[in-house]
C-alpha atoms as a PDB file:
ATOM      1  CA  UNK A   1      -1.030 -14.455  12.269  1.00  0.00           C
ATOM      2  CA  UNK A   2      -0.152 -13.912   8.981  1.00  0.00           C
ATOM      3  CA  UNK A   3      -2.096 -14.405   5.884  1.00  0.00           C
ATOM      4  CA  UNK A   4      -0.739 -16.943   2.932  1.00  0.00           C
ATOM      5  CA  UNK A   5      -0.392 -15.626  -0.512  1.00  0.00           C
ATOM      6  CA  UNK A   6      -3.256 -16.057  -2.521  1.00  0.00           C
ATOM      7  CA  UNK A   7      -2.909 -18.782  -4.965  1.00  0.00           C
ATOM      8  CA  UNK A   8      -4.842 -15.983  -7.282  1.00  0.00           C
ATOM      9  CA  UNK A   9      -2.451 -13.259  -6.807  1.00  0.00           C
ATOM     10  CA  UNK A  10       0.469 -15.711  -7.110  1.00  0.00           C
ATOM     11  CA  UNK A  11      -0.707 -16.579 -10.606  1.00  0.00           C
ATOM     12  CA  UNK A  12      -1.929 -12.943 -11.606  1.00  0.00           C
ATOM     13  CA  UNK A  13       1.608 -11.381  -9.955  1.00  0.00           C
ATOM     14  CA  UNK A  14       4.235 -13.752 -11.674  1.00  0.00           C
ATOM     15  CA  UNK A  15       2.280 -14.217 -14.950  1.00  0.00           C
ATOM     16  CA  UNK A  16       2.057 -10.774 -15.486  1.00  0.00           C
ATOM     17  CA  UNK A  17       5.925 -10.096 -14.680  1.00  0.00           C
ATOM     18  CA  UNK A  18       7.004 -13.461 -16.534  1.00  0.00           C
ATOM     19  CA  UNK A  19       5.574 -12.142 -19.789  1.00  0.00           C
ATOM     20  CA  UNK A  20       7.068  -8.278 -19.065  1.00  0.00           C
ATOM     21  CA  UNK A  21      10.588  -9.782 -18.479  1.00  0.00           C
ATOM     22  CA  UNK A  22       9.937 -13.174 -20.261  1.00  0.00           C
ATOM     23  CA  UNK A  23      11.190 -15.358 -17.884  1.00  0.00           C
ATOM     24  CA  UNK A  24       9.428 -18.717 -16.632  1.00  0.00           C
ATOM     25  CA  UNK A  25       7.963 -18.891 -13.324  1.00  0.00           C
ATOM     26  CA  UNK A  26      10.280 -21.595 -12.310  1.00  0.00           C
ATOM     27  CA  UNK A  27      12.933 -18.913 -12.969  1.00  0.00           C
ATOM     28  CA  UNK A  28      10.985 -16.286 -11.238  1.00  0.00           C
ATOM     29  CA  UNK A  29      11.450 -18.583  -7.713  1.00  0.00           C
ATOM     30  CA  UNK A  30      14.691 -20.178  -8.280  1.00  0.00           C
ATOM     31  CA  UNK A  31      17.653 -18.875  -6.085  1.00  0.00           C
ATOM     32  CA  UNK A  32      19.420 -17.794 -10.029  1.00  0.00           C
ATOM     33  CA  UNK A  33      20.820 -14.039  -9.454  1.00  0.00           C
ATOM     34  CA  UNK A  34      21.051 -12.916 -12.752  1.00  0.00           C
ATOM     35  CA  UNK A  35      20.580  -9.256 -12.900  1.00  0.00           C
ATOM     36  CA  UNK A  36      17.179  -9.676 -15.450  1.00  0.00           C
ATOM     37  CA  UNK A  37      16.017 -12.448 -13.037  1.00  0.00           C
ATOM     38  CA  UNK A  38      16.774 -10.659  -9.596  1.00  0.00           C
ATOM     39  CA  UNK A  39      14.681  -7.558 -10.993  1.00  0.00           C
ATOM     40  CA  UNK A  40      12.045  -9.563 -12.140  1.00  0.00           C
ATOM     41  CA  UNK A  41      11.772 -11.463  -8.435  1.00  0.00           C
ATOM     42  CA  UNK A  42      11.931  -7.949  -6.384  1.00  0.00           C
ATOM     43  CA  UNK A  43       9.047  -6.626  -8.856  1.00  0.00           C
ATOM     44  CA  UNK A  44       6.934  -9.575  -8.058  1.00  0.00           C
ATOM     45  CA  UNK A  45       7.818  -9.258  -4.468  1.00  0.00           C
ATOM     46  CA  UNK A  46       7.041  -5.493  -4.098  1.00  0.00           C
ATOM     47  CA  UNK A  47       3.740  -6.139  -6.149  1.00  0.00           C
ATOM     48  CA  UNK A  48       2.271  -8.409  -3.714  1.00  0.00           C
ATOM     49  CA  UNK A  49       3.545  -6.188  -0.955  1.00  0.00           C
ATOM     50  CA  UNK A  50       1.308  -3.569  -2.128  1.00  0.00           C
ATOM     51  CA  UNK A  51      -1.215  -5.900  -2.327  1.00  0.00           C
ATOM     52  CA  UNK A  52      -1.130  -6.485   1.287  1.00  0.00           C
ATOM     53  CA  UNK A  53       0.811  -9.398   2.110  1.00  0.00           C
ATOM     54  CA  UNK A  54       3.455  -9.541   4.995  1.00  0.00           C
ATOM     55  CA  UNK A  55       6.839  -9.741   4.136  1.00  0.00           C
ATOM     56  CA  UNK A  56       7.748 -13.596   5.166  1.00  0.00           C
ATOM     57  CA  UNK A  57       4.035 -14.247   3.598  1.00  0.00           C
ATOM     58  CA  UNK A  58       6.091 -12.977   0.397  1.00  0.00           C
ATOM     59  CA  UNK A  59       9.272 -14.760   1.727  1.00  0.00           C
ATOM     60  CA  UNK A  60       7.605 -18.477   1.545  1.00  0.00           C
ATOM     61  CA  UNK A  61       6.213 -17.745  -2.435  1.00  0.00           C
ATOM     62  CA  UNK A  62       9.547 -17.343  -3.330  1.00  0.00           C
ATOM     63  CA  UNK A  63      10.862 -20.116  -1.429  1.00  0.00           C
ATOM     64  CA  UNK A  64      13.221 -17.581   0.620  1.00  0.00           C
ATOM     65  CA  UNK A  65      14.522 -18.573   4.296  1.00  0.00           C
ATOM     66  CA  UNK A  66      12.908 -15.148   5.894  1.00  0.00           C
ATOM     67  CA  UNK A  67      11.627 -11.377   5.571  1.00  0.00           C
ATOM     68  CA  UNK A  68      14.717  -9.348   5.294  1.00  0.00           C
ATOM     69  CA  UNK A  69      15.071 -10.642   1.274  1.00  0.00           C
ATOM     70  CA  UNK A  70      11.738  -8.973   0.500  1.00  0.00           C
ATOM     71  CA  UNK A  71      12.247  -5.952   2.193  1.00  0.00           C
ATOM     72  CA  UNK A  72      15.163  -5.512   0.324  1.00  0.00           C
ATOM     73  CA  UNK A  73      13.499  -5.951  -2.414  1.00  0.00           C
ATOM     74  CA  UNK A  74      10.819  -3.571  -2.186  1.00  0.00           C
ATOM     75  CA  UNK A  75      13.488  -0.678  -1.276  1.00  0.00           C
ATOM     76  CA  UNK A  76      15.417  -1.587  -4.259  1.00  0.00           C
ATOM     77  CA  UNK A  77      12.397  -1.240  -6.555  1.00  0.00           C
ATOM     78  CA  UNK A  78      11.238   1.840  -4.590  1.00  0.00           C
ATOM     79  CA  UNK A  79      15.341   3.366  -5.135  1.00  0.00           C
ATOM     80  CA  UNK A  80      14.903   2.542  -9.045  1.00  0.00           C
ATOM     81  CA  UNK A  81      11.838   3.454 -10.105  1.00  0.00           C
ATOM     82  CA  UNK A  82      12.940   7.622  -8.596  1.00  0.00           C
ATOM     83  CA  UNK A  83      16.063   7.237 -10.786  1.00  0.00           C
ATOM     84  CA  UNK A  84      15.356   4.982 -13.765  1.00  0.00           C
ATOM     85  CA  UNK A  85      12.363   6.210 -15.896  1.00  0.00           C
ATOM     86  CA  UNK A  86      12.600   3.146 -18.360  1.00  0.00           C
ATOM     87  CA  UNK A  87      12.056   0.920 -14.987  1.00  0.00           C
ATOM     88  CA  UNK A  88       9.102   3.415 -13.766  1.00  0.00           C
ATOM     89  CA  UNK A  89       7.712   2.971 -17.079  1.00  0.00           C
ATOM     90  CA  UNK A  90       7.822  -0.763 -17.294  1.00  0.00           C
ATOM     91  CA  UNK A  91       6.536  -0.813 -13.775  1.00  0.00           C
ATOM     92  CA  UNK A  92       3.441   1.005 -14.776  1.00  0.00           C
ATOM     93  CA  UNK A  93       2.940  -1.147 -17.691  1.00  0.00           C
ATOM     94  CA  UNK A  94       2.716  -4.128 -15.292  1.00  0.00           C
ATOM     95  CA  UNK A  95       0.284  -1.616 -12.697  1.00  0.00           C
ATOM     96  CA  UNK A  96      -2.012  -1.299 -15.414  1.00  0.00           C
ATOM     97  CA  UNK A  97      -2.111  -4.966 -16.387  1.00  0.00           C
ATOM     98  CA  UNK A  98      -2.696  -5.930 -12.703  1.00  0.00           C
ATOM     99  CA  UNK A  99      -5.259  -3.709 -12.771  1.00  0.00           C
ATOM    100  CA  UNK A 100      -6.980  -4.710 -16.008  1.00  0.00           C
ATOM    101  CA  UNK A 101      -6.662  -8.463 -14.999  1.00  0.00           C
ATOM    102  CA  UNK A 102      -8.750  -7.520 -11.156  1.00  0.00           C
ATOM    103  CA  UNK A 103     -11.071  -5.219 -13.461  1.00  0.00           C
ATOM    104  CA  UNK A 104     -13.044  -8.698 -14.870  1.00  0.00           C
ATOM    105  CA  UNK A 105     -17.003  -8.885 -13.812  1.00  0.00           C
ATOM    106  CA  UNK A 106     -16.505 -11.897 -11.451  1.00  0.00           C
ATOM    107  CA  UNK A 107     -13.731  -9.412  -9.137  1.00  0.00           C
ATOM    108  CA  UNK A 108     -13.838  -5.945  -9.818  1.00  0.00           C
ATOM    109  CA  UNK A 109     -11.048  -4.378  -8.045  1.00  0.00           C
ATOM    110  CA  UNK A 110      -9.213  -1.478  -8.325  1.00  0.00           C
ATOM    111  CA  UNK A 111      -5.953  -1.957  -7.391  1.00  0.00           C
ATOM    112  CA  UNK A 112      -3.836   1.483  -6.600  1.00  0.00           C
ATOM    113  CA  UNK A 113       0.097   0.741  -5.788  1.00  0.00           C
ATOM    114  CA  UNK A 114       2.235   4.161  -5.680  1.00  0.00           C
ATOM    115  CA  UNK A 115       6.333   3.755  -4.825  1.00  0.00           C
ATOM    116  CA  UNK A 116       7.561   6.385  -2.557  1.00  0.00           C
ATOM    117  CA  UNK A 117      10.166   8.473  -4.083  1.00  0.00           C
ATOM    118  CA  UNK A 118      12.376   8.525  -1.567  1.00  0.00           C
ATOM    119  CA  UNK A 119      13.819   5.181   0.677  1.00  0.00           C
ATOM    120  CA  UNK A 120      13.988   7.790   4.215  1.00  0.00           C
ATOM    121  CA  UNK A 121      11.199   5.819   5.587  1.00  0.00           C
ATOM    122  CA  UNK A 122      13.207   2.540   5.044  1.00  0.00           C
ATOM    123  CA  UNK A 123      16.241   4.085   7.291  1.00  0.00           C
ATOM    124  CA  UNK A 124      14.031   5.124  10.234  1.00  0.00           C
ATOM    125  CA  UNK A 125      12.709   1.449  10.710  1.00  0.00           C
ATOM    126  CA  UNK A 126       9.725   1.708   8.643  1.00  0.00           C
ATOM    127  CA  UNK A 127       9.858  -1.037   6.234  1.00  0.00           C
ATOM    128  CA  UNK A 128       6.725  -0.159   3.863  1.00  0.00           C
ATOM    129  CA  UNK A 129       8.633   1.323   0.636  1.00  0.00           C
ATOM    130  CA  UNK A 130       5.330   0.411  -0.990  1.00  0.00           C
ATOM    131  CA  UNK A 131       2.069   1.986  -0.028  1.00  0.00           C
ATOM    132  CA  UNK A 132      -0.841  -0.269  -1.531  1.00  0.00           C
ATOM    133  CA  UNK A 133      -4.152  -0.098  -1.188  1.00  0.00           C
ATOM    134  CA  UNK A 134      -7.223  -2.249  -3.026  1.00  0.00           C
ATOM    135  CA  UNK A 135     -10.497  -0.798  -3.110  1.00  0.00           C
ATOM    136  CA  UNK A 136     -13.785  -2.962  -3.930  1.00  0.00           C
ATOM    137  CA  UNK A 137     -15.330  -0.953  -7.042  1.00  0.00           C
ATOM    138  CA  UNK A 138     -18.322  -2.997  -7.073  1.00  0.00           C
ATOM    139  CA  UNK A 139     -19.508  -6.745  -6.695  1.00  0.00           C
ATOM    140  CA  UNK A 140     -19.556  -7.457 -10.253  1.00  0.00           C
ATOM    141  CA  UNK A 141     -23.134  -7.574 -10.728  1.00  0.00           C
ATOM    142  CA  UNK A 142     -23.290  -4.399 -12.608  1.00  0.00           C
END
């Protein structure tokens, strides 16, 4: 059984990469392969991988047929964030606005998501190129 995206993590996920890339969200899930679009999509799509969602979970978001899209996605973000540090910087800057959008009172939540440096996982039939894991800080009450 897998578990539908969140319609909160949707909405945290693509508004946060629509305003790093400024695109719209309509743009985000059309089937539009512009290089600047594409990137955006497999950012969005390897965020909510490391937030725990299963690949055709990610698939139906984005309105795509089946899995194999989003795994492609994730390795391609995993392959250029170890060789383009303008994209590993731009990543981070989304990481930490992820984070700082979980971090409000109502749903603290830490949210830690590293990219492997290297896709040899990806070749041996291991398709997580993203390791994520969330971690409850607290319940808010604090």
């Amino acid at each position: 059984m897998r578990i539908a995206v969140t319609n909160a993590d949707r909405e945290l996920v693509m508004g946060v990469v629509c305003d790093q890339y400024t695109v719209t969200r309509h743009e985000l899930v059309s089937r539009c392969r512009v290089y600047d679009l594409a990137e955006a999509r497999h950012v969005a799509m390897t965020i909510l991988r490391g937030r725990g969602y299963s690949f055709q979970s990610i698939a139906d978001t984005f309105n795509r047929a089946n899995h194999g899209t989003v795994i492609a996605a994730v390795k391609r973000v995993a392959d250029q964030a170890s060789i383009d540090r303008k994209f590993a910087d731009r990543w981070r800057l989304m990481m930490e606005a992820i984070a700082e959008a979980d971090n409000h009172p109502a749903n603290r939540v830490r949210l830690t998501v590293e990219l492997m440096v290297s896709g040899h996982a990806l070749h041996r039939g291991n398709h997580r190129a993203v390791i994520g894991t969330v971690e409850r800080v607290g319940n808010g009450l604090e």
